[in-house]
N, C-alpha and C. Protein backbone atom coordinates (compact mmCIF):
# COMPACT_ATOMS: atom_id res chain seq x y z
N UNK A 1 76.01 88.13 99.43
CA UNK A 1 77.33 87.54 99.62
C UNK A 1 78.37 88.64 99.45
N UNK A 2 79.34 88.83 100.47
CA UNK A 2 80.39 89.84 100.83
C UNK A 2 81.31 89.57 99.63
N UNK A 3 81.66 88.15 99.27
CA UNK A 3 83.07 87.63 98.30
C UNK A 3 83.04 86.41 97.33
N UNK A 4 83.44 85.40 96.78
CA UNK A 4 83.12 84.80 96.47
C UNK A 4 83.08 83.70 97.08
N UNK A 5 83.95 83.67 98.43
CA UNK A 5 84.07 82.41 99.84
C UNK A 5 83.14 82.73 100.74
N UNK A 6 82.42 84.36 100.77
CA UNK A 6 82.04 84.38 102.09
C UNK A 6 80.18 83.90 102.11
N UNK A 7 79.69 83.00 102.57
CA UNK A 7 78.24 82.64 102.36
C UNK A 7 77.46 83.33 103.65
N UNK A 8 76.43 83.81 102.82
CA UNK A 8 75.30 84.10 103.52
C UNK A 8 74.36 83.16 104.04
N UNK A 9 73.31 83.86 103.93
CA UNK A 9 71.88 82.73 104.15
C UNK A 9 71.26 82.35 103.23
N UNK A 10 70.91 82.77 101.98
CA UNK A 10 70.76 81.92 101.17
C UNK A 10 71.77 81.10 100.40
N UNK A 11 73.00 81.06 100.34
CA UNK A 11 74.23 80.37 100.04
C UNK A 11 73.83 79.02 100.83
N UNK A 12 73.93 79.46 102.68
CA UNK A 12 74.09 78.48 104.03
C UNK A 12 72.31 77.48 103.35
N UNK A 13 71.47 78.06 102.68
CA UNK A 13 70.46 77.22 102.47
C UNK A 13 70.13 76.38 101.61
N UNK A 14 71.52 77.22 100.83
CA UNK A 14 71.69 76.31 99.24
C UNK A 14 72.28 75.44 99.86
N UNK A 15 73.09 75.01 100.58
CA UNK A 15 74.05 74.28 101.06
C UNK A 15 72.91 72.94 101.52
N UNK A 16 71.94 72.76 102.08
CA UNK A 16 70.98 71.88 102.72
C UNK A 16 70.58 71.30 101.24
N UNK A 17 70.58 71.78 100.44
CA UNK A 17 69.48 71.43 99.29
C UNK A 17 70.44 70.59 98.63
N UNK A 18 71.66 70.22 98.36
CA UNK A 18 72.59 69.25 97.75
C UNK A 18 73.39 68.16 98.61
N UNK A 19 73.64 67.44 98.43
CA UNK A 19 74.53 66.33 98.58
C UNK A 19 75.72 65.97 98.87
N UNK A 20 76.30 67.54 97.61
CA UNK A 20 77.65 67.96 97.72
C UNK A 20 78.05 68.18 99.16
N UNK A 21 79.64 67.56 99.28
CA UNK A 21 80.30 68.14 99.99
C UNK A 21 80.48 70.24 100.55
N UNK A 22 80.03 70.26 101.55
CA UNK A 22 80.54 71.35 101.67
C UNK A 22 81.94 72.36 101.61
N UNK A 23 81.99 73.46 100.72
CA UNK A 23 83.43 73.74 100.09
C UNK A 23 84.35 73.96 101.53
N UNK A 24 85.54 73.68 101.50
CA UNK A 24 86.51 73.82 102.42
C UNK A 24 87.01 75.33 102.61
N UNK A 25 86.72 75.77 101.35
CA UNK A 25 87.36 77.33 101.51
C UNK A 25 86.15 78.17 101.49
N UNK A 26 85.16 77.83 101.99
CA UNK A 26 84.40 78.76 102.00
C UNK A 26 84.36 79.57 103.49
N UNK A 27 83.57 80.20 103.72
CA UNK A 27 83.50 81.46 105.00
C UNK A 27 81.95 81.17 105.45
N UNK A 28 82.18 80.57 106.37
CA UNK A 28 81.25 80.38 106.79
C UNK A 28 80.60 80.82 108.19
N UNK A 29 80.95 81.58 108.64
CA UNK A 29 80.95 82.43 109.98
C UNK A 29 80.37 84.03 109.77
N UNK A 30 79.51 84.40 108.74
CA UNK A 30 78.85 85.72 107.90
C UNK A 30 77.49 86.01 109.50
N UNK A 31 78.21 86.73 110.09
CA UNK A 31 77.47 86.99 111.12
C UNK A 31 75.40 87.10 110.33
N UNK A 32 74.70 86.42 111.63
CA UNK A 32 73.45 86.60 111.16
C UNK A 32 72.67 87.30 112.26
N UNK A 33 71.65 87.71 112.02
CA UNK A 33 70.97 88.15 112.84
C UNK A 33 69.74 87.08 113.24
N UNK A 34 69.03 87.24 114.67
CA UNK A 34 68.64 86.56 114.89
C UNK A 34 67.14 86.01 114.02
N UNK A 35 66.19 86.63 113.71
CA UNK A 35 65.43 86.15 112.76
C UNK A 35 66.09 85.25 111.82
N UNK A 36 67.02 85.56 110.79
CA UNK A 36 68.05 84.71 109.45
C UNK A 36 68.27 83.64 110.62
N UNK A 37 68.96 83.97 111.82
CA UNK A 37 69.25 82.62 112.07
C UNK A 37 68.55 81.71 112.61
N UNK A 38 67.08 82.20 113.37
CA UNK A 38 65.91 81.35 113.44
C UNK A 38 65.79 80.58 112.26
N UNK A 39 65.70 81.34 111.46
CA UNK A 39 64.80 80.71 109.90
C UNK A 39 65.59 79.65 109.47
N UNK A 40 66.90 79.43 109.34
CA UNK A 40 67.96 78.75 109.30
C UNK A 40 67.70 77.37 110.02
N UNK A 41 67.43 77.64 111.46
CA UNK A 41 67.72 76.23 112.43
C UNK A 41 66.00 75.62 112.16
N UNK A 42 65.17 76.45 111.68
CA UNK A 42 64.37 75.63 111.14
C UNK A 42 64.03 74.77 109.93
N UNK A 43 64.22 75.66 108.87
CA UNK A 43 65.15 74.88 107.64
C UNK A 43 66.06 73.21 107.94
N UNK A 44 67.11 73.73 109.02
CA UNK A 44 67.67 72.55 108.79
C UNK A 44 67.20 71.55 109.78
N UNK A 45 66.14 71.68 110.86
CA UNK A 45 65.42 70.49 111.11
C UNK A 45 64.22 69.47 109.80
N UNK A 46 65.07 69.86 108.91
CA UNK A 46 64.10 69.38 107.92
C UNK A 46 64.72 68.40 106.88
N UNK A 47 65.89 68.64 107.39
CA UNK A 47 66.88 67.92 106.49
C UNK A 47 68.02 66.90 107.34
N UNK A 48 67.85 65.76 107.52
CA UNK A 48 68.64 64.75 107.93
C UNK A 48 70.16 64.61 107.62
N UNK A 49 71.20 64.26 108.14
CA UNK A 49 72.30 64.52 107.88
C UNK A 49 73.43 65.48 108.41
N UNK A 50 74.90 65.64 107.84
CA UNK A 50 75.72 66.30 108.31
C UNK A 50 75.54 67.85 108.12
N UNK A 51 74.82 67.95 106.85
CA UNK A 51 74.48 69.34 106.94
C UNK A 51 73.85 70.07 107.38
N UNK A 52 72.29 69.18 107.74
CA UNK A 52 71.81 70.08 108.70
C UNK A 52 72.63 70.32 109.97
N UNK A 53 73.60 69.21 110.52
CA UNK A 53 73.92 69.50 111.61
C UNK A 53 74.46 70.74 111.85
N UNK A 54 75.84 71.26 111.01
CA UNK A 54 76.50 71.71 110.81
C UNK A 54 75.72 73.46 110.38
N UNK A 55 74.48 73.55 109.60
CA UNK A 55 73.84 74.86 109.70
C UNK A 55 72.87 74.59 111.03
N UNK A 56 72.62 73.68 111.58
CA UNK A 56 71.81 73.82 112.85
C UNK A 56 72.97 74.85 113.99
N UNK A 57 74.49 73.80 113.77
CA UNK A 57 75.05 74.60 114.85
C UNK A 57 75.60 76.12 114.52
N UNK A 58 75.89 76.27 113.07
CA UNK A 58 75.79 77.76 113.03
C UNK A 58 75.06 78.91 113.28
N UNK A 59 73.78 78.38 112.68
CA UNK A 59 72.67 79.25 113.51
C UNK A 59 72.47 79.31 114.78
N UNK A 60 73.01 77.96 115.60
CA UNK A 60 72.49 78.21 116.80
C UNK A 60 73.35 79.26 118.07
N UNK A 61 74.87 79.40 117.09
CA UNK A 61 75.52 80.02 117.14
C UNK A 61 75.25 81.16 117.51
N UNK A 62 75.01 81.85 116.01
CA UNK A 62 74.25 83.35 115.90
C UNK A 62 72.95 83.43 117.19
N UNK A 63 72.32 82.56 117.07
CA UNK A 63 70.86 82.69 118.50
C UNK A 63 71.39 82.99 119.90
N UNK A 64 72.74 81.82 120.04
CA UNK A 64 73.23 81.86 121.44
C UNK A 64 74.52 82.37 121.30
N UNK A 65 75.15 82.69 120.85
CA UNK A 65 76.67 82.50 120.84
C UNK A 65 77.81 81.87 121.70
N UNK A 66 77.09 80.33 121.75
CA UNK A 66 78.01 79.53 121.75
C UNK A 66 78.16 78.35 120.95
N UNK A 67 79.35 77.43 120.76
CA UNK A 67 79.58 76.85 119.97
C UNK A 67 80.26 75.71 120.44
N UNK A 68 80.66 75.76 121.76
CA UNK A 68 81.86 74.88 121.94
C UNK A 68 81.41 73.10 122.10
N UNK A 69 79.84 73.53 123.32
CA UNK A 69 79.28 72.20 123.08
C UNK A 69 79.38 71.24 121.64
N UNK A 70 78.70 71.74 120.78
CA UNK A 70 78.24 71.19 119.67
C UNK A 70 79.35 70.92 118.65
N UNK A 71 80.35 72.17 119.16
CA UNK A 71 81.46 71.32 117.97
C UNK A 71 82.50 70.36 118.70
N UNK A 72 82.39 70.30 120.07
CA UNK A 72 82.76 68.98 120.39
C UNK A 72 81.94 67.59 119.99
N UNK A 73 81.12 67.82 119.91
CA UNK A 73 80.19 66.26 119.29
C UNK A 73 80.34 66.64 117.90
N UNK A 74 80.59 67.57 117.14
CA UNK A 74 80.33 67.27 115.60
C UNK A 74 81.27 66.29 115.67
N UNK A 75 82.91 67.11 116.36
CA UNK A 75 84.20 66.75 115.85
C UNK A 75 84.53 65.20 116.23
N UNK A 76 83.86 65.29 117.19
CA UNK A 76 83.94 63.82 117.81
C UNK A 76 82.75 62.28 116.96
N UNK A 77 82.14 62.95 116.60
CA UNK A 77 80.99 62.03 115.34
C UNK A 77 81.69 61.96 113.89
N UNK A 78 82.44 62.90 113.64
CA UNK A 78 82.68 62.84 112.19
C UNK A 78 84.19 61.84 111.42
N UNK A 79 83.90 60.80 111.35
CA UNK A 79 84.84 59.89 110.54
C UNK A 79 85.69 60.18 109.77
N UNK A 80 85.48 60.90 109.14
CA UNK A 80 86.58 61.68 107.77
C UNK A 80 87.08 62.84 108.11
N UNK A 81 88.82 62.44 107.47
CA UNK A 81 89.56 63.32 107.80
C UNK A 81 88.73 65.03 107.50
N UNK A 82 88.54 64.90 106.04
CA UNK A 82 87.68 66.36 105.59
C UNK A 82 86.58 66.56 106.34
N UNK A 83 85.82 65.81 106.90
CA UNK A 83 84.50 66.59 107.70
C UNK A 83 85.23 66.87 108.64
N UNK A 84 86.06 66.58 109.92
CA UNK A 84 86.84 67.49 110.99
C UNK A 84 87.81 68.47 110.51
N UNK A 85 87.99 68.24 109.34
CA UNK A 85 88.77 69.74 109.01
C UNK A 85 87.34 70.83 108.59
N UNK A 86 86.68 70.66 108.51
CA UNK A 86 85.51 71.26 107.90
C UNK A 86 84.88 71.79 109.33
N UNK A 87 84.77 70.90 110.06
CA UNK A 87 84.29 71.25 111.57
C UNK A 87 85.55 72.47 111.84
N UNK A 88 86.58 71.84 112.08
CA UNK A 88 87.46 73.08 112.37
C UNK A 88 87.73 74.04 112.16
N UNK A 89 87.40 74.31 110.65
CA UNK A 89 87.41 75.57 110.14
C UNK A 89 86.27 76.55 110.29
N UNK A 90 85.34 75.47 110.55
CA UNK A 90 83.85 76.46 110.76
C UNK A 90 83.89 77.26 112.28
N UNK A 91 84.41 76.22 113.17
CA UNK A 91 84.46 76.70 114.41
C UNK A 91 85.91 77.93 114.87
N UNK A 92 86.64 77.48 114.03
CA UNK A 92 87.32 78.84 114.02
C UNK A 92 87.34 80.08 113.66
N UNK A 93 86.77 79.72 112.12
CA UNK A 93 85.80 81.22 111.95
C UNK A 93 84.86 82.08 112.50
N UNK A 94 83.84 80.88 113.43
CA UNK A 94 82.77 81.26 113.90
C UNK A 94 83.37 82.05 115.03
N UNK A 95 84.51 81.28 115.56
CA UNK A 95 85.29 82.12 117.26
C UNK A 95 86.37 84.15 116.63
N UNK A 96 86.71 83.57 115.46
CA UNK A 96 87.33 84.67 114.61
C UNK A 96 86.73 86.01 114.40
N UNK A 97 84.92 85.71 114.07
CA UNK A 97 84.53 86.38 113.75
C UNK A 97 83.74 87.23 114.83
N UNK A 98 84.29 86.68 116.06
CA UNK A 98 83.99 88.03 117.18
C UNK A 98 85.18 87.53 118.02
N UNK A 99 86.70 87.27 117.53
CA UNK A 99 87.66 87.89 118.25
C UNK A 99 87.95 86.81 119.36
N UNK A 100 87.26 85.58 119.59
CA UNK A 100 87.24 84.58 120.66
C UNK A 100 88.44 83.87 120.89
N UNK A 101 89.38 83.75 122.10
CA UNK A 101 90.63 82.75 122.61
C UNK A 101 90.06 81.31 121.62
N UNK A 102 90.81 80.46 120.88
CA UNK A 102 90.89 79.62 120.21
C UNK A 102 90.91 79.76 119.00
N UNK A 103 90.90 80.60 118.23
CA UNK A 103 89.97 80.56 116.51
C UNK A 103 91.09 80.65 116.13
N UNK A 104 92.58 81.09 116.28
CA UNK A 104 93.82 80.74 115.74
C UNK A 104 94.02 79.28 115.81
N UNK A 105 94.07 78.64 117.17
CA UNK A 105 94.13 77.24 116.99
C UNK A 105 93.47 76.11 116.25
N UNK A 106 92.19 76.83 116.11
CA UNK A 106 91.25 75.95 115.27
C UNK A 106 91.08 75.99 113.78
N UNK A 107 91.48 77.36 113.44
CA UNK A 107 92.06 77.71 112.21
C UNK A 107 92.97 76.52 111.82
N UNK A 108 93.90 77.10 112.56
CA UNK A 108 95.57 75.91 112.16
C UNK A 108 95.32 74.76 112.07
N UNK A 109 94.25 74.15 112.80
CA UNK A 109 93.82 72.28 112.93
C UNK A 109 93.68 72.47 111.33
N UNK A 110 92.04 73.39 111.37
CA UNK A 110 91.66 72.97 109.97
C UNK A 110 92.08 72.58 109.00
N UNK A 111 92.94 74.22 108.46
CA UNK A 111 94.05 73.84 107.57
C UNK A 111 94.94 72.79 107.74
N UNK A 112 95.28 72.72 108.46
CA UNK A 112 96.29 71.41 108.10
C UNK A 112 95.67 69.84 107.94
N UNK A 113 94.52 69.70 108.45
CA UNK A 113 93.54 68.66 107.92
C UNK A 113 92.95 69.06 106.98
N UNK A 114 92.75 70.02 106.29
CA UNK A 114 91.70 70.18 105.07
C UNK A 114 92.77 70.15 104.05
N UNK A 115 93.94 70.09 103.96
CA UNK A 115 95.25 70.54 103.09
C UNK A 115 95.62 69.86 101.63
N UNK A 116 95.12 68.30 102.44
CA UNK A 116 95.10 67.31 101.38
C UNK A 116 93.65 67.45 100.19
N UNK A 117 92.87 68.11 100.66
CA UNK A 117 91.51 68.09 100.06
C UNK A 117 91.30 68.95 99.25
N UNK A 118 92.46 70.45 99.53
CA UNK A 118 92.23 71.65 98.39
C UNK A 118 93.11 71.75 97.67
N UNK A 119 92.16 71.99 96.15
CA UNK A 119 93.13 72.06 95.07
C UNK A 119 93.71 73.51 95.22
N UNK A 120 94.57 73.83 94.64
CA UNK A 120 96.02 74.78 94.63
C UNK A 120 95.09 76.09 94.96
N UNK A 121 94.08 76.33 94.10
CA UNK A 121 93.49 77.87 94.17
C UNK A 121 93.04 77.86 95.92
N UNK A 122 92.18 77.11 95.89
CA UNK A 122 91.80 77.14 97.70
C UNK A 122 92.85 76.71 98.88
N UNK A 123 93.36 76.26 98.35
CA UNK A 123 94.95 76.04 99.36
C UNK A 123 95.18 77.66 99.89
N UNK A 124 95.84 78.18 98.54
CA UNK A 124 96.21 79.94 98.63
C UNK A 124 95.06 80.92 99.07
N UNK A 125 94.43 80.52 98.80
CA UNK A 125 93.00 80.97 99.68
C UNK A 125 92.85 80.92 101.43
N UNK A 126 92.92 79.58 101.58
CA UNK A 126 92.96 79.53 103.05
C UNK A 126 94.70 80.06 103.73
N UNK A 127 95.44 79.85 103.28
CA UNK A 127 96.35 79.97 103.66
C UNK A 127 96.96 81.57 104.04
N UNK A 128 96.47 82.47 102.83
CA UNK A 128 96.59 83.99 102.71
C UNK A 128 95.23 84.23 103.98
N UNK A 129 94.29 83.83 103.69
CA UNK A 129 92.95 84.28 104.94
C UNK A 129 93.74 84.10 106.20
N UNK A 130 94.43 82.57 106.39
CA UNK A 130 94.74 82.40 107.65
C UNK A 130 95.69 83.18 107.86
N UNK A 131 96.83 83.45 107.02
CA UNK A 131 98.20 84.28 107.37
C UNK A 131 97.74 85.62 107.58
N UNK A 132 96.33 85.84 107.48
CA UNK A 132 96.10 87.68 107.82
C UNK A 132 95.33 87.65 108.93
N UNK A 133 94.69 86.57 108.92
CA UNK A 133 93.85 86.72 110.45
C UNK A 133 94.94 86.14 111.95
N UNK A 134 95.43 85.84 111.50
CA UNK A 134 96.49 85.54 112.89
C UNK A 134 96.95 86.99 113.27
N UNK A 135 96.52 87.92 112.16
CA UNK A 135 97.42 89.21 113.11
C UNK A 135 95.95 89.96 113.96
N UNK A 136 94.47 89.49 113.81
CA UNK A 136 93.21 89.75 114.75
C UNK A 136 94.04 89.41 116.23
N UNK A 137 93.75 90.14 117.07
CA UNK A 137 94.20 89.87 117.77
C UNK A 137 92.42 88.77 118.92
N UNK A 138 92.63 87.95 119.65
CA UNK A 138 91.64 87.55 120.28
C UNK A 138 91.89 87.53 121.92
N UNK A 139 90.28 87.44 122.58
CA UNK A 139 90.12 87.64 123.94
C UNK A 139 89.13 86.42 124.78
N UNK A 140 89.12 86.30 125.50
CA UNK A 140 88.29 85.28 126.55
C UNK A 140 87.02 85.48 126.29
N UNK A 141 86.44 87.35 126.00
CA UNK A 141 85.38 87.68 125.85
C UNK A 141 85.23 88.12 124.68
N UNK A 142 83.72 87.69 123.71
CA UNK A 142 83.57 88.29 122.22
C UNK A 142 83.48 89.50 121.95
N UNK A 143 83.82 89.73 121.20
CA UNK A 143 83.20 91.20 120.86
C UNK A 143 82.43 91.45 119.76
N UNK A 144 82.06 92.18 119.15
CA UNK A 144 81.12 92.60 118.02
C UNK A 144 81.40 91.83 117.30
N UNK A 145 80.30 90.92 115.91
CA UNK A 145 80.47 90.10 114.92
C UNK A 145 80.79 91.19 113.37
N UNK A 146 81.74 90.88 113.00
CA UNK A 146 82.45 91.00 112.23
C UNK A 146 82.48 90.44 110.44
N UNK A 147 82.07 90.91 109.44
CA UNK A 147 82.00 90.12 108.26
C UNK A 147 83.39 89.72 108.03
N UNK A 148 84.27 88.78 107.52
CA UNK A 148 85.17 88.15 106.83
C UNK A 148 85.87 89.84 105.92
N UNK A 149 85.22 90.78 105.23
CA UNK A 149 86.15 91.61 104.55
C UNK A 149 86.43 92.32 105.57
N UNK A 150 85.89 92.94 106.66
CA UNK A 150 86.35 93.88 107.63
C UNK A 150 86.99 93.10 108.52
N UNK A 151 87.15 91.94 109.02
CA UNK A 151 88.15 91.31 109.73
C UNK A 151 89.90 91.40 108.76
N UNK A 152 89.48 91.04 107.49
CA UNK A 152 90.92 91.43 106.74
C UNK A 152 91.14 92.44 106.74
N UNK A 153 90.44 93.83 106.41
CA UNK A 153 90.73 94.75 106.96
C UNK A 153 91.56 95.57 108.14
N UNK A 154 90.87 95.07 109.10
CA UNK A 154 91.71 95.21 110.38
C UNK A 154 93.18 94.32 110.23
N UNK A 155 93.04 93.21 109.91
CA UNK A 155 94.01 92.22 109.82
C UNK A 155 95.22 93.35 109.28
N UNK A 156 94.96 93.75 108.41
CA UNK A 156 96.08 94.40 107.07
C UNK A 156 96.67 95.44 107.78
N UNK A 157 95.64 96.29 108.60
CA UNK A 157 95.75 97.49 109.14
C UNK A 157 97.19 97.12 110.50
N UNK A 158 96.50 96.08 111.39
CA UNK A 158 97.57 95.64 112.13
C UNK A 158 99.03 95.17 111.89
N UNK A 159 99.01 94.68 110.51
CA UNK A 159 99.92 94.09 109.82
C UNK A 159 100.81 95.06 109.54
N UNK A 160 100.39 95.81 108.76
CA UNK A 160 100.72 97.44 108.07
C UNK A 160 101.77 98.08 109.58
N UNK A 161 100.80 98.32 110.70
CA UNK A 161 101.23 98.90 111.68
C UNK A 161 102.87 98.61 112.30
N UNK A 162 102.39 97.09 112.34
CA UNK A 162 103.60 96.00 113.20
C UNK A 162 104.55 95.99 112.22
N UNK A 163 104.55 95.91 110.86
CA UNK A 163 105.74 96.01 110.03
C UNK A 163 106.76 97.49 109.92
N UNK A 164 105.63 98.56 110.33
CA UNK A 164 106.18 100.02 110.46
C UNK A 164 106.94 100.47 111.67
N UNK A 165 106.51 99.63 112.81
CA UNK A 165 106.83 99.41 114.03
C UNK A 165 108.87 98.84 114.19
N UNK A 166 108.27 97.59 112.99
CA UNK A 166 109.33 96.86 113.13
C UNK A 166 110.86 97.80 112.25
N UNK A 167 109.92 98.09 110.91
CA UNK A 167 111.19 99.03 110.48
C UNK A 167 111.90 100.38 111.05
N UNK A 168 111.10 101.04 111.61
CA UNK A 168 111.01 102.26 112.78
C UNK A 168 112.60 101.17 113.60
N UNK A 169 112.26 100.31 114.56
CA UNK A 169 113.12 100.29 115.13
C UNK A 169 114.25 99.31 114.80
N UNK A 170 114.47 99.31 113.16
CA UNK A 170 115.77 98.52 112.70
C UNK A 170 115.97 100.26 112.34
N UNK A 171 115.83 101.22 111.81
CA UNK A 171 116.07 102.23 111.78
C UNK A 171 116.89 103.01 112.74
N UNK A 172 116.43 103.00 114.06
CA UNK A 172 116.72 103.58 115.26
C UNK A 172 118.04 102.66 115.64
N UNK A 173 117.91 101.36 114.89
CA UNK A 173 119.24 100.68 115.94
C UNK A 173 120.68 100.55 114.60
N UNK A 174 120.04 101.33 113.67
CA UNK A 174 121.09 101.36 112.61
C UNK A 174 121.45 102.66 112.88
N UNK A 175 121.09 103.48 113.40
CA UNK A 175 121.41 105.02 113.59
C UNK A 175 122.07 104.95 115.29
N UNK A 176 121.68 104.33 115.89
CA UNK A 176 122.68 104.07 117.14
C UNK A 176 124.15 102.92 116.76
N UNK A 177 123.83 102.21 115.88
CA UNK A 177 125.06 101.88 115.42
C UNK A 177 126.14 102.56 115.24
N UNK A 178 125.68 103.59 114.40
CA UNK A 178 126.98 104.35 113.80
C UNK A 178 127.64 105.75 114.87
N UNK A 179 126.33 105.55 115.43
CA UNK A 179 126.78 106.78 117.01
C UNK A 179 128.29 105.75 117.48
N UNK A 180 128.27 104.68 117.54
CA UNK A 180 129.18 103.69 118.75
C UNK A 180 130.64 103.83 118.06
């Protein structure tokens, strides 16, 4: 495990073995490789329920990399406000974590459906993750899978850039000011 949100494969397997609700602020998009994610979609044909569904479609993710089928039927099966924010957040991460057109939008669903459900620490959690990954920039086509700390990474780096950018040219237009 990369963090204390970001789950692996044995985390994603602990997850089958309880009852519990799955955490809202967790990271669930920890790129796998294809063996982990074989082993995974077999695992969770073994276990009945929302969770297997939900590690069936992550793994199946990682196997195929797509997602869109399946999280239209999760999102569309799931009754509670928190399981479609839970869908949403998974599927935005999962699109996040190689750069995919939507994973900002699906981000934003999440959070704002999962909002009522997290206490204060995971609120600031999702909210700081989401306010740094909106500066990833995304494309039609994926690109390389990405862990959750090197996506903030980049995130910060872009951030860093665009704020230097921005002061650079309040600079330049305060120094043409005083030319006038």
């Amino acid at each position: 495990m990369q963090d204390e949100h970001s789950l692996g494969v044995s985390e994603l397997r602990a997850l089958l073995a309880t009852e519990q609700p799955w955490p809202l602020a967790a990271w669930y998009a920890t790129p796998l490789n294809r063996e982990a994610a074989a082993g995974l979609l077999v695992d969770a044909r073994h276990r009945p329920g929302l969770s297997q569904q939900l590690l069936s479609w992550i793994a199946g993710y990682w196997l195929k990399g797509e997602a869109c089928m399946q999280y239209q039927t999760l999102l569309a099966t799931q009754t509670s406000a928190r399981e479609r924010a839970l869908v949403e957040l998974i599927h935005g991460q999962l699109l996040i974590s190689v750069k995919r057109a939507g994973a900002h939008e699906a981000l934003a669903r999440g959070f704002k459906l999962a909002a009522e459900y997290l206490n204060s620490r995971d609120y600031l959690v999702l909210m700081k993750r989401h306010e740094l990954l909106a500066f990833i920039p995304v494309d039609s086509s994926p690109s390389d899978a990405l862990l959750l700390a090197d996506l903030l990474t980049e995130a910060r780096v872009i951030k860093r850039l665009r704020n230097g950018r921005q002061q650079d040219l309040k600079q330049a237009q305060a120094h043409t000011d005083t030319l006038s």
